[in-house]
Protein backbone atom coordinates (compact mmCIF):
# COMPACT_ATOMS: atom_id res chain seq x y z
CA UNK A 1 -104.94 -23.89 -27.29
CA UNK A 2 -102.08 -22.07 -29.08
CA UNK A 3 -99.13 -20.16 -27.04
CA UNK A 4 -96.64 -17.79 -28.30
CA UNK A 5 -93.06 -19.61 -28.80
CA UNK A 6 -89.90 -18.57 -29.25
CA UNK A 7 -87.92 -19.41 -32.60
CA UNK A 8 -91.86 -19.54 -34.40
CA UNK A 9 -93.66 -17.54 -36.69
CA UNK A 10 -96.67 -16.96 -34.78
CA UNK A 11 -97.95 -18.46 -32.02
CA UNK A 12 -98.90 -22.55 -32.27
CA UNK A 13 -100.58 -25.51 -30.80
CA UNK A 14 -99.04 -27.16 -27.97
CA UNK A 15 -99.41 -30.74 -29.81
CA UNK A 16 -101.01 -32.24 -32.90
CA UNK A 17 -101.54 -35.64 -33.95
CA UNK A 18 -102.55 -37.60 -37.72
CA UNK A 19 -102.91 -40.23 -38.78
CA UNK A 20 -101.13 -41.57 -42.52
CA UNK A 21 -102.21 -44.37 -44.33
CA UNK A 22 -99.32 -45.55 -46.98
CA UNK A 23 -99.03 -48.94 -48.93
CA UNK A 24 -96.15 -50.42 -50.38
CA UNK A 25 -96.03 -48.18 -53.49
CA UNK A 26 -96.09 -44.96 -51.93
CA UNK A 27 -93.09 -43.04 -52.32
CA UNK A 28 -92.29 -40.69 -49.35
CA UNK A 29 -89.63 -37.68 -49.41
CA UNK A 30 -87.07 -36.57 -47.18
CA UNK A 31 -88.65 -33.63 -45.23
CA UNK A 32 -88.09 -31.80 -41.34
CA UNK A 33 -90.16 -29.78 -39.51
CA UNK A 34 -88.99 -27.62 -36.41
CA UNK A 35 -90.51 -29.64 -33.73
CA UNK A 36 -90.56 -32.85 -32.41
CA UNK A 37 -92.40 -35.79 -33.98
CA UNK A 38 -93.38 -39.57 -32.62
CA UNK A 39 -94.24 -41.65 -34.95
CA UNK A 40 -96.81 -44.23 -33.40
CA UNK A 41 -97.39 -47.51 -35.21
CA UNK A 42 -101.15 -48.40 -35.13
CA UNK A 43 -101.60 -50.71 -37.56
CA UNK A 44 -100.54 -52.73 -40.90
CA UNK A 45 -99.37 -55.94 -42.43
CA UNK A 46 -96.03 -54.76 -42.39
CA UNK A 47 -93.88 -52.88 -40.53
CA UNK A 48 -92.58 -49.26 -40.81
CA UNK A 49 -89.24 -48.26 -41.48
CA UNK A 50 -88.33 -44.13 -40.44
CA UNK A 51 -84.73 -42.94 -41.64
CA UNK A 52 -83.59 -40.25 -40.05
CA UNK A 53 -80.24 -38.56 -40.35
CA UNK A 54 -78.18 -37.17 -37.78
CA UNK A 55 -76.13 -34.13 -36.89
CA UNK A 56 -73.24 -36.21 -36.76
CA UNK A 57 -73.58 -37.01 -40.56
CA UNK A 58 -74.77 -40.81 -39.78
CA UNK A 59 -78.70 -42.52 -40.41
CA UNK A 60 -80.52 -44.37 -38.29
CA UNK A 61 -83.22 -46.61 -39.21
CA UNK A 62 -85.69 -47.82 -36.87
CA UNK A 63 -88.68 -50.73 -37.72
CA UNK A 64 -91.69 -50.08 -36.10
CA UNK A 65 -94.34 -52.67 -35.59
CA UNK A 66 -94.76 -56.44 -34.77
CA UNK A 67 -94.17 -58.17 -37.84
CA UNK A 68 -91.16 -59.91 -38.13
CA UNK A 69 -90.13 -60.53 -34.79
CA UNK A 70 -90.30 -56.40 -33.83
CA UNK A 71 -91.23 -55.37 -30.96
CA UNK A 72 -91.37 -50.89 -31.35
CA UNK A 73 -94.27 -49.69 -31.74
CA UNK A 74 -93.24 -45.49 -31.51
CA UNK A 75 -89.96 -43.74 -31.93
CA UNK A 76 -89.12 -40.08 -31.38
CA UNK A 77 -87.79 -37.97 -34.04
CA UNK A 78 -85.98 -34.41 -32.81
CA UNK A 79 -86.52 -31.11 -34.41
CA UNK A 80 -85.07 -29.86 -37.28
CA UNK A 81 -83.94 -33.67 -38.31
CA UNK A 82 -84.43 -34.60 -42.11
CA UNK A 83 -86.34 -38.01 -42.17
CA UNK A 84 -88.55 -40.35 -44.21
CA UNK A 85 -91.04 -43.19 -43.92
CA UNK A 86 -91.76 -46.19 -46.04
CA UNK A 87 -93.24 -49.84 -45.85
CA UNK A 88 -90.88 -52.67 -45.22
CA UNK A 89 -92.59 -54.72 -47.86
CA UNK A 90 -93.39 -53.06 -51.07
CA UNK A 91 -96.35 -55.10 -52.77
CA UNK A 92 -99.42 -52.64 -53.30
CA UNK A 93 -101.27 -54.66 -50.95
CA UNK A 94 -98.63 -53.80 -47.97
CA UNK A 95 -100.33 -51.22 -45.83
CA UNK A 96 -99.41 -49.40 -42.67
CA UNK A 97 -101.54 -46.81 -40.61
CA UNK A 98 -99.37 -44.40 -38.37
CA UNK A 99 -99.58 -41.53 -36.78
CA UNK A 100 -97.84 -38.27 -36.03
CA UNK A 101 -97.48 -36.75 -33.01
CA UNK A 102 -95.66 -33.26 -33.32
CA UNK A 103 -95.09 -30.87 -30.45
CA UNK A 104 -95.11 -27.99 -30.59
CA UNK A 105 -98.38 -28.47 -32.89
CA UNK A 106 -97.54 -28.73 -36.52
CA UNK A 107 -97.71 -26.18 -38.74
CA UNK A 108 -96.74 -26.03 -42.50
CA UNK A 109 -94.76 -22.94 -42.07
CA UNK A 110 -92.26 -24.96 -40.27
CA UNK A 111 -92.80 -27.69 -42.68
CA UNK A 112 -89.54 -28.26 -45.07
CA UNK A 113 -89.45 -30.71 -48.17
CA UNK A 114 -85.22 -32.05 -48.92
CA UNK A 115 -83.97 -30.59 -51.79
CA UNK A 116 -82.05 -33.20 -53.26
CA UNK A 117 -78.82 -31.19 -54.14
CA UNK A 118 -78.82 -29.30 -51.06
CA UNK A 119 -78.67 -32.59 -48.81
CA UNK A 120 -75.95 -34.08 -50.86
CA UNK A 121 -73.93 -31.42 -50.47
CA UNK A 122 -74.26 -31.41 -46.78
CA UNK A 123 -74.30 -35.16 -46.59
CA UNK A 124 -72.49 -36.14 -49.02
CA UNK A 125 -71.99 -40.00 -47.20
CA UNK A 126 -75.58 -40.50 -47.52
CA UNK A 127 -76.35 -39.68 -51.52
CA UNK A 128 -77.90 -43.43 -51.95
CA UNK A 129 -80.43 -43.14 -49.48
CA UNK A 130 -81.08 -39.19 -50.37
CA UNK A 131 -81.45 -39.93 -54.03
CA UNK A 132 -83.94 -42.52 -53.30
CA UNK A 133 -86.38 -40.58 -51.56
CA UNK A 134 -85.90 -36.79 -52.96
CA UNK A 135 -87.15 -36.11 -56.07
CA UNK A 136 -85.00 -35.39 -58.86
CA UNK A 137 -84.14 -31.90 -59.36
CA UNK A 138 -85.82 -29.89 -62.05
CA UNK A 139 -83.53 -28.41 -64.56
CA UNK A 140 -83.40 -24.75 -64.96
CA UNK A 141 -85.81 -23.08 -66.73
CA UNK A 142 -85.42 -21.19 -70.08
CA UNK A 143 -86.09 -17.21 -70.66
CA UNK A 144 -89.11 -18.26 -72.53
CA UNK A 145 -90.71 -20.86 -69.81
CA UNK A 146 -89.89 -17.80 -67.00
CA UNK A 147 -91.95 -15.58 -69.78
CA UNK A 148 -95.00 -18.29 -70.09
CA UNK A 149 -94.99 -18.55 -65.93
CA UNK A 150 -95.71 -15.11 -65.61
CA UNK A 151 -98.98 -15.38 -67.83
CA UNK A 152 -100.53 -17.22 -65.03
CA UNK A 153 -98.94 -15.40 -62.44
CA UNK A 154 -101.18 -13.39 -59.91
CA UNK A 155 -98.06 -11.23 -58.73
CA UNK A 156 -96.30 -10.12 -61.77
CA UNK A 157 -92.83 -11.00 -63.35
């Protein structure tokens, strides 16, 4: 069922749910969406770790799962907050399955990826953590790479 909200481009599910598989080597980004997300631990042999930062400039980190003495198994993350997941342990064996739960329904419209520079600047106090999971920026490119791009463009220069 999909409703019309306010504040959306177009009207959307009222919830969605994934699931995501990662192992230790998988290197997640920095990204928001503009609705709410749980993250539900379902399984792994280690736990999960979700960073999200704050209006108020600070991070949180929460551990989900039961390894290690832990106890949370879901935690909420509010609209419009940049966040990230990765394993606690990071051997290519470590696995976790989670899911997603995202309400209003997810939609990649709403869907934003950090850029790196951009988050620095507006949280400036976290640049370790945002440096480790945005990717680096790309430099600028030349008159003659902007030329080649267009080659293979569909819409033109």
């Amino acid at each position: 069922t999909t409703v019309p909200l306010e504040g959306f481009d177009g009207p959307r599910n009222l919830s969605t749910a994934i699931y995501n598989l990662m192992n230790g080597t998988h290197r997640s980004q920095f990204h928001k969406t503009k609705a709410d997300e749980t993250v539900h631990f379902h399984h792994g042999n280690t736990n999960l770790r979700i960073h999200t930062i704050n209006e108020d400039h600070t991070l949180t980190t929460v551990e989900l799962g039961p390894h290690d003495g832990n106890l949370v198994f879901q935690h909420h993350i509010p609209r419009d907050h940049w966040f990230v997941a990765e394993t606690k342990d990071k051997a290519e064996e470590s696995f976790v399955l989670s899911g997603y739960t995202v309400s209003p329904g997810f939609d990649f419209k709403d869907f934003t990826n950090a850029n790196r520079d951009e988050l620095i600047t507006n949280f400036p106090e976290l640049t370790e953590i945002i440096t480790q999971f945005t990717p680096e920026p790309k430099p600028a490119a030349t008159e003659e790479e902007k030329k080649d791009d267009h080659l293979f463009s569909l819409t033109g220069p």
